[in-house]
PDB file of N, CA and C in Angstrom:
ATOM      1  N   UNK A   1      -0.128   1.174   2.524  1.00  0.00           N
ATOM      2  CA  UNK A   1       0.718   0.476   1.595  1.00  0.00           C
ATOM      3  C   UNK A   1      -0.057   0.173   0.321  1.00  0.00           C
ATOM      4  N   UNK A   2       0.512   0.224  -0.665  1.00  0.00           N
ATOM      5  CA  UNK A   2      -0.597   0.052  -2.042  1.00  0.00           C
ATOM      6  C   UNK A   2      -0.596  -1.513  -2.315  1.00  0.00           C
ATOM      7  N   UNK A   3      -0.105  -2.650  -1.484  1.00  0.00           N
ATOM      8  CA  UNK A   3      -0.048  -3.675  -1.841  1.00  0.00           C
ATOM      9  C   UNK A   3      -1.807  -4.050  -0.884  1.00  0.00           C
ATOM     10  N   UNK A   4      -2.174  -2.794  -0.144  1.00  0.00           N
ATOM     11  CA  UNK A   4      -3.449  -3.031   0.469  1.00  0.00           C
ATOM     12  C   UNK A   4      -4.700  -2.300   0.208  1.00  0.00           C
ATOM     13  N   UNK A   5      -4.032  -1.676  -0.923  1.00  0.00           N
ATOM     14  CA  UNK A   5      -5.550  -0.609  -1.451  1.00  0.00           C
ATOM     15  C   UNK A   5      -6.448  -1.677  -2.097  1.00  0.00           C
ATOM     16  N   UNK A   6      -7.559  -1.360  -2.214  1.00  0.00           N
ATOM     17  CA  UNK A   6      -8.572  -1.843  -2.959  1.00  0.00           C
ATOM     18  C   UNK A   6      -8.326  -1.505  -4.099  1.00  0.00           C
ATOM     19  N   UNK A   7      -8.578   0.378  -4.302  1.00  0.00           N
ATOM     20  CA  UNK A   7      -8.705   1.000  -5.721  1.00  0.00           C
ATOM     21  C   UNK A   7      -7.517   1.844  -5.620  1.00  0.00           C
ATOM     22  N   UNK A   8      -6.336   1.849  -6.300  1.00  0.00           N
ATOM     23  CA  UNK A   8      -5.250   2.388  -6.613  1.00  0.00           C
ATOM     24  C   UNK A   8      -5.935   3.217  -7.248  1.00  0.00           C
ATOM     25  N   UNK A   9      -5.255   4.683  -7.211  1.00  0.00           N
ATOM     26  CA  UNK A   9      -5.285   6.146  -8.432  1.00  0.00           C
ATOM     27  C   UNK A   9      -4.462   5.095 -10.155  1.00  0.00           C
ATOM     28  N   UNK A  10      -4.928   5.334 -10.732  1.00  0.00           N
ATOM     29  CA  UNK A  10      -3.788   5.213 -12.085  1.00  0.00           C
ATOM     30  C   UNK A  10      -2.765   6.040 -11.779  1.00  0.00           C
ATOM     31  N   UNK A  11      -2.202   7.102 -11.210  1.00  0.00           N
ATOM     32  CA  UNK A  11      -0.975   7.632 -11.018  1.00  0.00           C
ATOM     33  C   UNK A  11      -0.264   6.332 -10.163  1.00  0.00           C
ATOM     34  N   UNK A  12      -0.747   5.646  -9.068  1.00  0.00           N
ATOM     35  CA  UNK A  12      -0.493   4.708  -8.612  1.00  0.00           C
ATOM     36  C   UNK A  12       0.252   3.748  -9.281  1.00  0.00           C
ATOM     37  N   UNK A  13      -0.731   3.128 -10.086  1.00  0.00           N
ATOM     38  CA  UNK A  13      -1.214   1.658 -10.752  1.00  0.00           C
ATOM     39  C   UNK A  13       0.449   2.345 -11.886  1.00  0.00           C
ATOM     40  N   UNK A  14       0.472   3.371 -12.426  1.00  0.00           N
ATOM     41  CA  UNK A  14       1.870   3.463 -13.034  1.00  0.00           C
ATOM     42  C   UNK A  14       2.678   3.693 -12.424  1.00  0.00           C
ATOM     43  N   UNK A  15       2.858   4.270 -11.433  1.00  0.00           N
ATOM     44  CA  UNK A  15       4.639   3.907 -10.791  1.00  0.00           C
ATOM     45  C   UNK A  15       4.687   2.590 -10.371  1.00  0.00           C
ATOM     46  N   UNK A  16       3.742   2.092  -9.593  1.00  0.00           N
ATOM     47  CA  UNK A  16       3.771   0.781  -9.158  1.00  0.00           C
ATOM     48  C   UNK A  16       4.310  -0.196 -10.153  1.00  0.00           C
ATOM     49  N   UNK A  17       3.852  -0.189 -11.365  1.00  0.00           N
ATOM     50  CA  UNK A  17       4.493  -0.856 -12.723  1.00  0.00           C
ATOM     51  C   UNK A  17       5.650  -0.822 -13.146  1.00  0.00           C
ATOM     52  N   UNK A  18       6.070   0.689 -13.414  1.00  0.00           N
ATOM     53  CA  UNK A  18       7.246   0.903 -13.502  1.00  0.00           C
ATOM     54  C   UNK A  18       8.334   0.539 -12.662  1.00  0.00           C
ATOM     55  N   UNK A  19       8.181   0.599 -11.176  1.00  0.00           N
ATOM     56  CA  UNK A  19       9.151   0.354 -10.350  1.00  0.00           C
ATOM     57  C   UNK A  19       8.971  -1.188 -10.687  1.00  0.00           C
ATOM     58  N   UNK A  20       8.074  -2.170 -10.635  1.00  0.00           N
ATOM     59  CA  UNK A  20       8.192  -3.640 -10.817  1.00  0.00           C
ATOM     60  C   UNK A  20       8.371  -3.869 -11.786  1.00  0.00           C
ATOM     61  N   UNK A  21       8.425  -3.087 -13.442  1.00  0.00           N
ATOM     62  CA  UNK A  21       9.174  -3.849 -14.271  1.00  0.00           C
ATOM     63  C   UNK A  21      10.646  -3.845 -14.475  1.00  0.00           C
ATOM     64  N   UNK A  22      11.155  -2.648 -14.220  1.00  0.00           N
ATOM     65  CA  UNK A  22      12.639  -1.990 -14.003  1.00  0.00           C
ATOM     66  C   UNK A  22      13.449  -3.438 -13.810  1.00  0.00           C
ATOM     67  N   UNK A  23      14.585  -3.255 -14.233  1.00  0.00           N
ATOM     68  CA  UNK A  23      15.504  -4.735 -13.905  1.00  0.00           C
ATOM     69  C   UNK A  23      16.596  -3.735 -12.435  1.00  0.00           C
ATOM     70  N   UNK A  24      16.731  -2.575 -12.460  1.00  0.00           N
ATOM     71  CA  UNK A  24      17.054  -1.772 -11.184  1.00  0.00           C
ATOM     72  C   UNK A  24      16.909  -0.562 -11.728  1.00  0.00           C
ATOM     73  N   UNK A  25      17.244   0.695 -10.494  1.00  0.00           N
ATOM     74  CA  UNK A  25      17.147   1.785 -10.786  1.00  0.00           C
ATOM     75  C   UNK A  25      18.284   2.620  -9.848  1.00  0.00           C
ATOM     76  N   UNK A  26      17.951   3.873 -10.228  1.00  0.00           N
ATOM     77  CA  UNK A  26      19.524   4.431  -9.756  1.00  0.00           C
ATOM     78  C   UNK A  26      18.311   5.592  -9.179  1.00  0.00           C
ATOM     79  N   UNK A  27      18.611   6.124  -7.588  1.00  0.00           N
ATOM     80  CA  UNK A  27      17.863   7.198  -6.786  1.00  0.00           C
ATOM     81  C   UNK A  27      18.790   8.011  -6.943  1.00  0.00           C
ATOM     82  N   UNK A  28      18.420   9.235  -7.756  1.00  0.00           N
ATOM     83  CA  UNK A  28      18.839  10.764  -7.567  1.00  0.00           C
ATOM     84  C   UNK A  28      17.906  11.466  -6.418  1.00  0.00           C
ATOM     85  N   UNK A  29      18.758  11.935  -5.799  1.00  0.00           N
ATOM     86  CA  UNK A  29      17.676  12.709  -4.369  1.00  0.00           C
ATOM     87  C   UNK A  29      18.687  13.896  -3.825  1.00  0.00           C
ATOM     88  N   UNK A  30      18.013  15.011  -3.814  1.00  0.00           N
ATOM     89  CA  UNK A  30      18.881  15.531  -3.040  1.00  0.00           C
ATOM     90  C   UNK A  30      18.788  15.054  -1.358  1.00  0.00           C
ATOM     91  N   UNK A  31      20.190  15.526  -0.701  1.00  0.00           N
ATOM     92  CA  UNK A  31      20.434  15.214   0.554  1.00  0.00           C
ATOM     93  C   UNK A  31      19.352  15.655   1.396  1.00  0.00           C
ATOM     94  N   UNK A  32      19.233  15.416   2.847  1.00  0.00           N
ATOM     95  CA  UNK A  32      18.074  15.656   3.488  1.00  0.00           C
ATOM     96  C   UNK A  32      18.810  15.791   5.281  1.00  0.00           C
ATOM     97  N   UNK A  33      19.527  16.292   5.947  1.00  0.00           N
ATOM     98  CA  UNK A  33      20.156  15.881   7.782  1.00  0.00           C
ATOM     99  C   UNK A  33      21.050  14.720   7.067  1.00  0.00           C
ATOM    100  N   UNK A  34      22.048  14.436   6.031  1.00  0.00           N
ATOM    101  CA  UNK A  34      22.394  13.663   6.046  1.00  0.00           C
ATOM    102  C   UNK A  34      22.193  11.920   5.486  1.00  0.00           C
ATOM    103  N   UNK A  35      20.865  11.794   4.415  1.00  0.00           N
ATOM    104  CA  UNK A  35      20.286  11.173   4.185  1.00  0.00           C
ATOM    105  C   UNK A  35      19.037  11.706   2.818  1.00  0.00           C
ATOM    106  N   UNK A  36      18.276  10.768   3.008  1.00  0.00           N
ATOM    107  CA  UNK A  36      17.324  10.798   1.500  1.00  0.00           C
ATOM    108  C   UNK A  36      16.581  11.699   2.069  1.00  0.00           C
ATOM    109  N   UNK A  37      15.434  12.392   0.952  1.00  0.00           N
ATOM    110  CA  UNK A  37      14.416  12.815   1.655  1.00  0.00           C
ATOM    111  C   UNK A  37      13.454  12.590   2.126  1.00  0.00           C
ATOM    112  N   UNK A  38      12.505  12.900   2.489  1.00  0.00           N
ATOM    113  CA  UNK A  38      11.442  12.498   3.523  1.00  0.00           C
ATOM    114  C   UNK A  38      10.444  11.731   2.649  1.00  0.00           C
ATOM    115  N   UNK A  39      10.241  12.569   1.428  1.00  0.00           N
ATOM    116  CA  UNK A  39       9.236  12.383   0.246  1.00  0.00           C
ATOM    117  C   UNK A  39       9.864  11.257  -0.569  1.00  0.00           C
ATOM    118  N   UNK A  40      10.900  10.977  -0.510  1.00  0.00           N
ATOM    119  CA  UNK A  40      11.578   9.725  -1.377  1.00  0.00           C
ATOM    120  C   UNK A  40      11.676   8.519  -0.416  1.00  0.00           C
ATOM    121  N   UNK A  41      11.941   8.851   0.976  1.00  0.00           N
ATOM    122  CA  UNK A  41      11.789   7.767   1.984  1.00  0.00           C
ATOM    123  C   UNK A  41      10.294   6.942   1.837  1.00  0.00           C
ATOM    124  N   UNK A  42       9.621   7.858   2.348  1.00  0.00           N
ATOM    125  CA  UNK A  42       7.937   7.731   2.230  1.00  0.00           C
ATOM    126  C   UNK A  42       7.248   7.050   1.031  1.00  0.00           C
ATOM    127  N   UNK A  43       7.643   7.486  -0.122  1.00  0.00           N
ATOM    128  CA  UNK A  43       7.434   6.330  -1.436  1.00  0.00           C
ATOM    129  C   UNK A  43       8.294   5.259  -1.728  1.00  0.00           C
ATOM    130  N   UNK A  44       9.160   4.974  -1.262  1.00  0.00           N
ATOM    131  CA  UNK A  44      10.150   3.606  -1.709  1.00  0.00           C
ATOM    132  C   UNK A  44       9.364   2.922  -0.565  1.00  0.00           C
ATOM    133  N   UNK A  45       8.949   3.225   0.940  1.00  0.00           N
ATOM    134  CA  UNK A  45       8.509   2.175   1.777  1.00  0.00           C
ATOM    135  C   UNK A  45       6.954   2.068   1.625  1.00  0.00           C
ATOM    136  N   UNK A  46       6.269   2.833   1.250  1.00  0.00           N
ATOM    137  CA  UNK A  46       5.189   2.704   0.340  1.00  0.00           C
ATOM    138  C   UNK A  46       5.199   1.823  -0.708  1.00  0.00           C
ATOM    139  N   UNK A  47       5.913   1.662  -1.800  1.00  0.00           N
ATOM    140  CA  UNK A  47       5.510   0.243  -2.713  1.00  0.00           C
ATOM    141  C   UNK A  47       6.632  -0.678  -1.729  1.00  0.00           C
TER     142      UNK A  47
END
C-alpha cells in the first residue's frame, strides 16, 4: 500500500496527489468477466 512505503517512485508521489486533490473522478475502464479490470482494481485499492 503506498500509505506504507518509505520511498515512493515520483510516478507514485504524482498519482497519489492527483487522485487526493481531485474533488471526484469519473473511471473509464474497459470491461473485464463482467467488471473493472484487474490493473484498475489493483491501483484504486492500492492508494
Amino acid at each position: 500500500m503506498y500509505k506504507k512505503m518509505n520511498t515512493p517512485s515520483e510516478n507514485l508521489k504524482k498519482l497519489y496527489n492527483t487522485i487526493k486533490e481531485a474533488d471526484g473522478y469519473i473511471t473509464v475502464t474497459p470491461e473485464c468477466n463482467h467488471s473493472i479490470s484487474s490493473a484498475m482494481k489493483n491501483t484504486l485499492d492500492y492508494f
